[in-house]
Protein backbone atom coordinates (compact mmCIF):
# COMPACT_ATOMS: atom_id res chain seq x y z
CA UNK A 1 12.32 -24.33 45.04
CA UNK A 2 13.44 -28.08 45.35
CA UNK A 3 11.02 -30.06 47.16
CA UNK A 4 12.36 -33.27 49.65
CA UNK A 5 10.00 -35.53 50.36
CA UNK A 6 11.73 -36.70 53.25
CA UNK A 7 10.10 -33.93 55.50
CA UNK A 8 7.24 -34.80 54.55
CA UNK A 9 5.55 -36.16 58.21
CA UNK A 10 3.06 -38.26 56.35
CA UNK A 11 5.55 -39.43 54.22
CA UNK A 12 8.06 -40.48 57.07
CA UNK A 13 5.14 -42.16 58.67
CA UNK A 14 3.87 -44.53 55.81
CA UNK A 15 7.37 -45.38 54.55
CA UNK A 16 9.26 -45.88 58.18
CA UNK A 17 11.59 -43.57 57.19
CA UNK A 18 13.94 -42.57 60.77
CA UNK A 19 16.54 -40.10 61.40
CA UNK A 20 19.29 -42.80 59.86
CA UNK A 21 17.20 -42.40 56.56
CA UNK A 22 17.51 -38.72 56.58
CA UNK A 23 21.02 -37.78 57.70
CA UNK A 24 22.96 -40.56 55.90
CA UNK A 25 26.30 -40.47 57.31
CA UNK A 26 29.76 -41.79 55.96
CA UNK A 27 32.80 -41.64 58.64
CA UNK A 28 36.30 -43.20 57.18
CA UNK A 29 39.30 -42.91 59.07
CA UNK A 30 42.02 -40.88 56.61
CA UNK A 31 45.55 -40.35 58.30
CA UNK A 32 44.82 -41.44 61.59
CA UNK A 33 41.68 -39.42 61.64
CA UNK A 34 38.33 -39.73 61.19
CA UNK A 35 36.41 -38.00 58.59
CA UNK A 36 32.61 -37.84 58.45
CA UNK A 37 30.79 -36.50 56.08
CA UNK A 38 26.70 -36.34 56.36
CA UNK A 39 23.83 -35.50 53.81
CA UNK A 40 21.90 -33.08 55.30
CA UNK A 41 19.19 -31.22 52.12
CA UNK A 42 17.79 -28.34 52.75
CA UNK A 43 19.50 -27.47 55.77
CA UNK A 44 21.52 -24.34 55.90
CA UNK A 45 25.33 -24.82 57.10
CA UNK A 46 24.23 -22.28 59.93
CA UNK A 47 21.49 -24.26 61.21
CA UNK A 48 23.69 -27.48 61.70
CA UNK A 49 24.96 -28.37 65.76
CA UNK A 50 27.83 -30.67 66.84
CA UNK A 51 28.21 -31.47 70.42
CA UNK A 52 30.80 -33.76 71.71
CA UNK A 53 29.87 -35.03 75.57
CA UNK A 54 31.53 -38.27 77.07
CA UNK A 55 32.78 -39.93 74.09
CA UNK A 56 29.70 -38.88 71.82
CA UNK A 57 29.01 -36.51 68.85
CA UNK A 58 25.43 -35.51 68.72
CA UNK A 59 24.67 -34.06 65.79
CA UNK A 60 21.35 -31.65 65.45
CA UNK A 61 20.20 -30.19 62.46
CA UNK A 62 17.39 -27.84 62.09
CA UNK A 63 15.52 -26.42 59.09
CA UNK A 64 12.16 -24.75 57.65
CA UNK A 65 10.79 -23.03 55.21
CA UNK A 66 7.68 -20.87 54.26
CA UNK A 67 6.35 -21.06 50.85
CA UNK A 68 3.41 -18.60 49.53
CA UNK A 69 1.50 -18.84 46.09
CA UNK A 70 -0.37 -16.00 44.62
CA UNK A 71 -3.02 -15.74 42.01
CA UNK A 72 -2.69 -13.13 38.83
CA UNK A 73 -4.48 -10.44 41.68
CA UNK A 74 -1.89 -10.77 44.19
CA UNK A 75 -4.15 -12.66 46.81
CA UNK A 76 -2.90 -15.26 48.44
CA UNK A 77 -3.92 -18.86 47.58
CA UNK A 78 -1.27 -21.27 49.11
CA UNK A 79 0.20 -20.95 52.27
CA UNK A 80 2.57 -23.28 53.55
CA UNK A 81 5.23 -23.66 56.74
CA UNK A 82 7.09 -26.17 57.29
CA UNK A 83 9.65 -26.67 60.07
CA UNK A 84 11.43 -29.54 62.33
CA UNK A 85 14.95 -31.16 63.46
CA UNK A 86 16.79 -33.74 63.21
CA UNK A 87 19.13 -35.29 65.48
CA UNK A 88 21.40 -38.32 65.53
């Protein structure tokens, strides 16, 4: 399991790290379009939103996960949920 410190709340709130920090974005325009592209770890492609409402894309990205460590006796001695969004 890959661990990003980045939703980390305590984390976020000693560094200042914002949404901007998190979903990094690149847009280039490429044949008279626009292409963006956005870093978005350890979000699933499923759990990703686009809206487009009065000249705006609103972009929403869910994501959590639920880790468990056991001992050599199968009992349970880490427990951990994690879960938020993003939006931007």
């Amino acid at each position: 399991m890959k661990y990003y410190p980045m939703f980390n709340l305590f984390d976020d709130f000693f560094t200042g790290n914002t949404t901007s920090d998190v979903m990094k974005t690149d847009i280039v325009e490429k044949d008279g379009n626009y292409e963006m592209s956005m870093e978005l770890p350890g979000v699933k492609k499923e759990d990703i939103q686009m809206e487009l409402k009065d000249g705006y894309l609103k972009v929403t990205a869910t994501y959590g996960s639920n880790t468990e460590d056991k001992d050599e006796k199968g009992r349970v001695v880490r427990k951990e949920r994690v879960s938020g969004s993003y939006s931007r």
